[in-house]
N, C-alpha and C. Protein backbone atom coordinates (compact mmCIF):
# COMPACT_ATOMS: atom_id res chain seq x y z
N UNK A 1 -2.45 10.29 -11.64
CA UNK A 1 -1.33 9.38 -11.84
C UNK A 1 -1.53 8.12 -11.01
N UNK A 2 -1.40 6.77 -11.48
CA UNK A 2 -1.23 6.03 -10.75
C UNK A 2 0.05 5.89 -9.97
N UNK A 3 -1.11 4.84 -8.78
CA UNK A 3 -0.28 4.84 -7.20
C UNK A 3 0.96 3.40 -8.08
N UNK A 4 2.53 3.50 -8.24
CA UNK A 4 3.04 2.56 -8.36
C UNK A 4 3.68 1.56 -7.33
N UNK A 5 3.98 2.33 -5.81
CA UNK A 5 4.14 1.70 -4.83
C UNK A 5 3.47 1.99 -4.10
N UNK A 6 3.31 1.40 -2.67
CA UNK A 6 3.22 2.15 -1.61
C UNK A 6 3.96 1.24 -0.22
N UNK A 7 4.27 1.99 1.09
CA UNK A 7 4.78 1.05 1.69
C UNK A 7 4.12 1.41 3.17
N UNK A 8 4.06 0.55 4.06
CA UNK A 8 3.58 0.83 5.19
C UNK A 8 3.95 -0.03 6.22
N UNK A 9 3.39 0.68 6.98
CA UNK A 9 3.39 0.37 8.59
C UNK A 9 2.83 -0.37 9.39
N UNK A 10 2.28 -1.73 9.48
CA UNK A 10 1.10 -2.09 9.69
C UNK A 10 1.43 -3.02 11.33
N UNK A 11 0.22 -3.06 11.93
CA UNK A 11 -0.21 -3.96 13.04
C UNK A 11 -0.80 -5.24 12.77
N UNK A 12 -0.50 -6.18 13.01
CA UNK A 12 -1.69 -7.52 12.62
C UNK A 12 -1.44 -8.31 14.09
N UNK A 13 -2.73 -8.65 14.10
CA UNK A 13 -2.90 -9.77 14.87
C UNK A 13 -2.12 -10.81 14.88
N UNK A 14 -1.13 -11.92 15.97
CA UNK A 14 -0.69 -12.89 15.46
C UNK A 14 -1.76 -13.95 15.34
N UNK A 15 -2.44 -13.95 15.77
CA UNK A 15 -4.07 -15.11 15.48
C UNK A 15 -4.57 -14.52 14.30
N UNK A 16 -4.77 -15.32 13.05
CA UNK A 16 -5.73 -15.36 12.01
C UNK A 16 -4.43 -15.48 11.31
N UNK A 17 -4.68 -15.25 9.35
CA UNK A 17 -4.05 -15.68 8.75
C UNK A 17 -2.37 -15.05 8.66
N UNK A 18 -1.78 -16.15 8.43
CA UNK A 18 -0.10 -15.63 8.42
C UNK A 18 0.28 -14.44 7.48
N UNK A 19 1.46 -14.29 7.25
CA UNK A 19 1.36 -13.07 6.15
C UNK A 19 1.84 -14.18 5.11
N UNK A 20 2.04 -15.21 4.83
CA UNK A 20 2.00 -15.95 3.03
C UNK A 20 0.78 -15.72 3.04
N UNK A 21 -0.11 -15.49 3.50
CA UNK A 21 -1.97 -15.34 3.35
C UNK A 21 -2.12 -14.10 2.78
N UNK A 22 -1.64 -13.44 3.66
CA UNK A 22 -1.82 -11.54 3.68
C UNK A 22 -1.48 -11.45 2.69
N UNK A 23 -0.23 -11.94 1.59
CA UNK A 23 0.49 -11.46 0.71
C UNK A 23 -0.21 -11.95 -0.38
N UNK A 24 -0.52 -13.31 -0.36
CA UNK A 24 -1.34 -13.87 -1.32
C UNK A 24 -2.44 -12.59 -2.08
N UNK A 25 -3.40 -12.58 -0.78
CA UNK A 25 -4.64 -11.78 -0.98
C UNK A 25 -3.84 -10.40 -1.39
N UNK A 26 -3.49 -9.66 -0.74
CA UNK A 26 -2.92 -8.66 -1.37
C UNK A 26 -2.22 -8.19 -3.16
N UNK A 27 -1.54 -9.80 -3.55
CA UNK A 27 -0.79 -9.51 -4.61
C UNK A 27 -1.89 -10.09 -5.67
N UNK A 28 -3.30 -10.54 -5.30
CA UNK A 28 -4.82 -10.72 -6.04
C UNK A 28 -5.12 -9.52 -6.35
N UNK A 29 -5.02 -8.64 -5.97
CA UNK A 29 -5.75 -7.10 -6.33
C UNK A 29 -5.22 -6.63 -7.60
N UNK A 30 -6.08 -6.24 -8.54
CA UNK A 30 -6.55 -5.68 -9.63
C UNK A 30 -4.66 -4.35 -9.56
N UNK A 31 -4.01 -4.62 -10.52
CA UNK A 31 -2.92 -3.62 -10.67
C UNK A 31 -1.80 -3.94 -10.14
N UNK A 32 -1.66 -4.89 -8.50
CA UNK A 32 -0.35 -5.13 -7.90
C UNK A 32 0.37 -6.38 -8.59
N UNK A 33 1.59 -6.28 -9.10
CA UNK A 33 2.43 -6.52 -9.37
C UNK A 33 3.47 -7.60 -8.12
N UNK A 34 3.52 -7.08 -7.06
CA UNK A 34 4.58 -7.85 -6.14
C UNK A 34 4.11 -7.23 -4.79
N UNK A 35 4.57 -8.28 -3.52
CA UNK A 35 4.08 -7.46 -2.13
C UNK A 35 5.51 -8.09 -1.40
N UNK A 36 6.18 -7.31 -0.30
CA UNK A 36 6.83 -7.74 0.20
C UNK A 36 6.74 -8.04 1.65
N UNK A 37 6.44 -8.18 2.27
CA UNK A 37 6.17 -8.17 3.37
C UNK A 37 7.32 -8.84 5.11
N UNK A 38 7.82 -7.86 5.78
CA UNK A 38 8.48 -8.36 6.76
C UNK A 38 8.35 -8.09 7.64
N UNK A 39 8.80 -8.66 8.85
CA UNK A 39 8.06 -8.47 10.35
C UNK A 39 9.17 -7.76 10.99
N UNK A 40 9.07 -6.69 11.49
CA UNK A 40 9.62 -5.34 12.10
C UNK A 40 9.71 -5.89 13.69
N UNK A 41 8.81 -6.23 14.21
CA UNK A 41 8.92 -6.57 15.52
C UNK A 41 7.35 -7.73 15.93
N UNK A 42 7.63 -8.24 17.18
CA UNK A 42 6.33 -8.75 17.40
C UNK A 42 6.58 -9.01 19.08
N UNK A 43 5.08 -9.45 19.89
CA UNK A 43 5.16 -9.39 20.87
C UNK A 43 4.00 -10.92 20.93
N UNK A 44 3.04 -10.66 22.38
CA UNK A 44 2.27 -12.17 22.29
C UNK A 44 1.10 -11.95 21.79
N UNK A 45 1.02 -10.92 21.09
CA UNK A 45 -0.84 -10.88 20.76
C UNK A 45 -0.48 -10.01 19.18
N UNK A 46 0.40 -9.11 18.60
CA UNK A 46 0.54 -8.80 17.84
C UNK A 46 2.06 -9.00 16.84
N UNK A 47 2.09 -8.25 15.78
CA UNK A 47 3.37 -8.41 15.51
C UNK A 47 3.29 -6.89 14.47
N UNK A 48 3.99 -6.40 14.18
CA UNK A 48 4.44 -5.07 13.46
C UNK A 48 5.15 -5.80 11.70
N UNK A 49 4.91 -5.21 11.20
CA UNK A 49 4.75 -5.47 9.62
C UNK A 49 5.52 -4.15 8.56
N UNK A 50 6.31 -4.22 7.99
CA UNK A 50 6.40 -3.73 6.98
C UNK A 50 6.00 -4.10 5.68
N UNK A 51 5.29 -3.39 4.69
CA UNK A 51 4.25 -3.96 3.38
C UNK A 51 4.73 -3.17 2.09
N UNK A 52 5.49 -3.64 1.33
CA UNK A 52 5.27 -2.86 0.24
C UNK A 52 4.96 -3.93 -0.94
N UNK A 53 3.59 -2.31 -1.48
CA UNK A 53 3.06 -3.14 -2.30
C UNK A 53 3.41 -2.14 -4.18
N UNK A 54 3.68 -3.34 -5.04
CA UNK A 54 4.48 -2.45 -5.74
C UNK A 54 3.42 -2.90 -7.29
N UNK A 55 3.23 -2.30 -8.63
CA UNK A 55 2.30 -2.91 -9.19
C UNK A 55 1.96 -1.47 -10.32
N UNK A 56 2.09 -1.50 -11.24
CA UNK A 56 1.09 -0.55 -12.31
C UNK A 56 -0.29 0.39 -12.14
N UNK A 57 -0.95 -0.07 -11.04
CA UNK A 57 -1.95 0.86 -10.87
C UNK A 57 -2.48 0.40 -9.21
N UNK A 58 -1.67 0.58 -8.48
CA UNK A 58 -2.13 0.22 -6.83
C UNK A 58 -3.52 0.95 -6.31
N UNK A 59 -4.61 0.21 -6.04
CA UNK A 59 -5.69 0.71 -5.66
C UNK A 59 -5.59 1.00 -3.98
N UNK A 60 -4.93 2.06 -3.26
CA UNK A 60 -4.94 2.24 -2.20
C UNK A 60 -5.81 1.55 -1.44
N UNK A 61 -7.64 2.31 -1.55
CA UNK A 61 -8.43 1.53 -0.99
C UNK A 61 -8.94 -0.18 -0.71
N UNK A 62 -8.36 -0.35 -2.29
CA UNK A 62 -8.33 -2.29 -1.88
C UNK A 62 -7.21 -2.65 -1.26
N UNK A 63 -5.98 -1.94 -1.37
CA UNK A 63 -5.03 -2.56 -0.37
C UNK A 63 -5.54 -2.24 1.39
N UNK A 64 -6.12 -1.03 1.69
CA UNK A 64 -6.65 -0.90 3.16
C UNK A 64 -7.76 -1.92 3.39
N UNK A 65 -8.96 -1.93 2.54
CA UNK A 65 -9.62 -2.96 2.47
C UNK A 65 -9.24 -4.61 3.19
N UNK A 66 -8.41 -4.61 2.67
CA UNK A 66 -7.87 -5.98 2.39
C UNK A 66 -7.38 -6.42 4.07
N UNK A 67 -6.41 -4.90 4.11
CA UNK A 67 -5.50 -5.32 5.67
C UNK A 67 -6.70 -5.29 6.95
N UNK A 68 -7.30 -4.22 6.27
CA UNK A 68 -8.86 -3.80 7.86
C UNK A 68 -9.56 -5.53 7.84
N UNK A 69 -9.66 -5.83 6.80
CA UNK A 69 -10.07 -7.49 6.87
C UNK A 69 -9.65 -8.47 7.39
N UNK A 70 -8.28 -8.28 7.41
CA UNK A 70 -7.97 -9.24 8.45
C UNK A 70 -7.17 -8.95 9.87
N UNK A 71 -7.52 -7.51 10.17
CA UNK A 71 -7.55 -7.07 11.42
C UNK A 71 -6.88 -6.03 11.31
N UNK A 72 -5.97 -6.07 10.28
CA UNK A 72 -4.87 -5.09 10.74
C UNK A 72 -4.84 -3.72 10.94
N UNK A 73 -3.98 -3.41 11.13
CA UNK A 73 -4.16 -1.59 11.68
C UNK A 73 -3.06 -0.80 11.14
N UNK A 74 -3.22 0.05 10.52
CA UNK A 74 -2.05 0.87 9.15
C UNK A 74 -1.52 1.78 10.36
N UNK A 75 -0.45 1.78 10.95
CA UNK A 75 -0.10 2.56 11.41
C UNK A 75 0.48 4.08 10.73
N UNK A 76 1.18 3.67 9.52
CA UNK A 76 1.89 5.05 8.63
C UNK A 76 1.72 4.38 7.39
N UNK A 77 1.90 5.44 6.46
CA UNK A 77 1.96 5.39 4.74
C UNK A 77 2.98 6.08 4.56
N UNK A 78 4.64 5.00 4.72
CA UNK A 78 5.67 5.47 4.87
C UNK A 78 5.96 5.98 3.39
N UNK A 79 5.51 5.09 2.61
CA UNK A 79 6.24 6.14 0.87
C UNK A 79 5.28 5.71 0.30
N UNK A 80 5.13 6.72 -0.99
CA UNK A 80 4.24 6.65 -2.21
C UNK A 80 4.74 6.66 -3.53
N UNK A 81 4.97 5.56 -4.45
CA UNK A 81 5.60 6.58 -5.46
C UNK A 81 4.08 5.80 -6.60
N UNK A 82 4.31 7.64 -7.67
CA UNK A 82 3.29 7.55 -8.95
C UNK A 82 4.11 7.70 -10.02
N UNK A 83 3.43 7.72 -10.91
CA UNK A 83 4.13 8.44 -12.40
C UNK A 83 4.45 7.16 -13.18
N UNK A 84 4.93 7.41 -13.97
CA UNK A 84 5.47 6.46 -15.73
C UNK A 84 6.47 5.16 -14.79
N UNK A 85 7.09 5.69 -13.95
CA UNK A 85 8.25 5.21 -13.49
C UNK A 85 8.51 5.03 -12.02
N UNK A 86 9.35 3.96 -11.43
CA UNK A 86 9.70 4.37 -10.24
C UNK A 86 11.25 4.84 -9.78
N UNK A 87 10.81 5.97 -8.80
CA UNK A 87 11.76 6.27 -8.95
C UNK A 87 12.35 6.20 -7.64
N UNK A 88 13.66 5.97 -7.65
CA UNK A 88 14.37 5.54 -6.64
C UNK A 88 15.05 6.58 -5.79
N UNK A 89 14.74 7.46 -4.67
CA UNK A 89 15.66 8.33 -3.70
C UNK A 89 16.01 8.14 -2.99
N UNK A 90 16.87 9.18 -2.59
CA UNK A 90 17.77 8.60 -0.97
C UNK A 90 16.59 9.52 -0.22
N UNK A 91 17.36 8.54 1.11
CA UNK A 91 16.60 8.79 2.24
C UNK A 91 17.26 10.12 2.96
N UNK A 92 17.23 10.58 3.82
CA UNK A 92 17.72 11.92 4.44
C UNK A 92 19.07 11.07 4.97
N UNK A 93 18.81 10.33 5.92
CA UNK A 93 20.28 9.55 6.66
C UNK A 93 21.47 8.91 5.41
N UNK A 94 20.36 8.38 4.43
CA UNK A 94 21.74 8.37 2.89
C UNK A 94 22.15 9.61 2.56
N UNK A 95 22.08 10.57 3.31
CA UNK A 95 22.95 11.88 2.15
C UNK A 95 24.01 12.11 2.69
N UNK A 96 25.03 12.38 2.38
CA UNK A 96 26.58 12.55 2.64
C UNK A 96 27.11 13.96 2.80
């Protein structure tokens, strides 16, 4: 089944390219559809990243590819979704 999202965790350098760069290159890959990208936290040498990359046939390895290229460091592979469809769940803290 293809990968239709995925979302992560990432480290980047604040030296080298910004993330309109990161996102650029990222939303070039063969299958992705859209990338979102927001900054979780940052300090003086790094900054913390949330990435989701969303798209018809997400090539995992060119999206790691891509981030190891310009330094970054995947901390987690917070969600995955495959199949025909995406599908939307709650999180554990959304349940009532």
């Amino acid at each position: 089944m293809p990968i239709r999202r995925v979302v992560l965790d990432v480290l980047k350098p604040i030296r080298g390219s910004s993330i309109v760069d990161l996102a650029e290159k990222l939303d070039n890959l063969p299958g992705v559809e859209g990338v979102n990208i927001s900054v979780t936290d940052m300090d003086v040498e790094t900054m913390g990243l949330s990435i989701v990359v969303e798209g018809t046939d997400v090539n995992f390895k060119q999206v790691q590819e891509v981030l190891e290229g310009e330094g970054c460091a995947i901390h987690s592979i917070d969600e995955v979704a495959s199949g025909k469809s995406l599908v939307e769940g709650r999180r554990p803290n959304d349940m009532r």
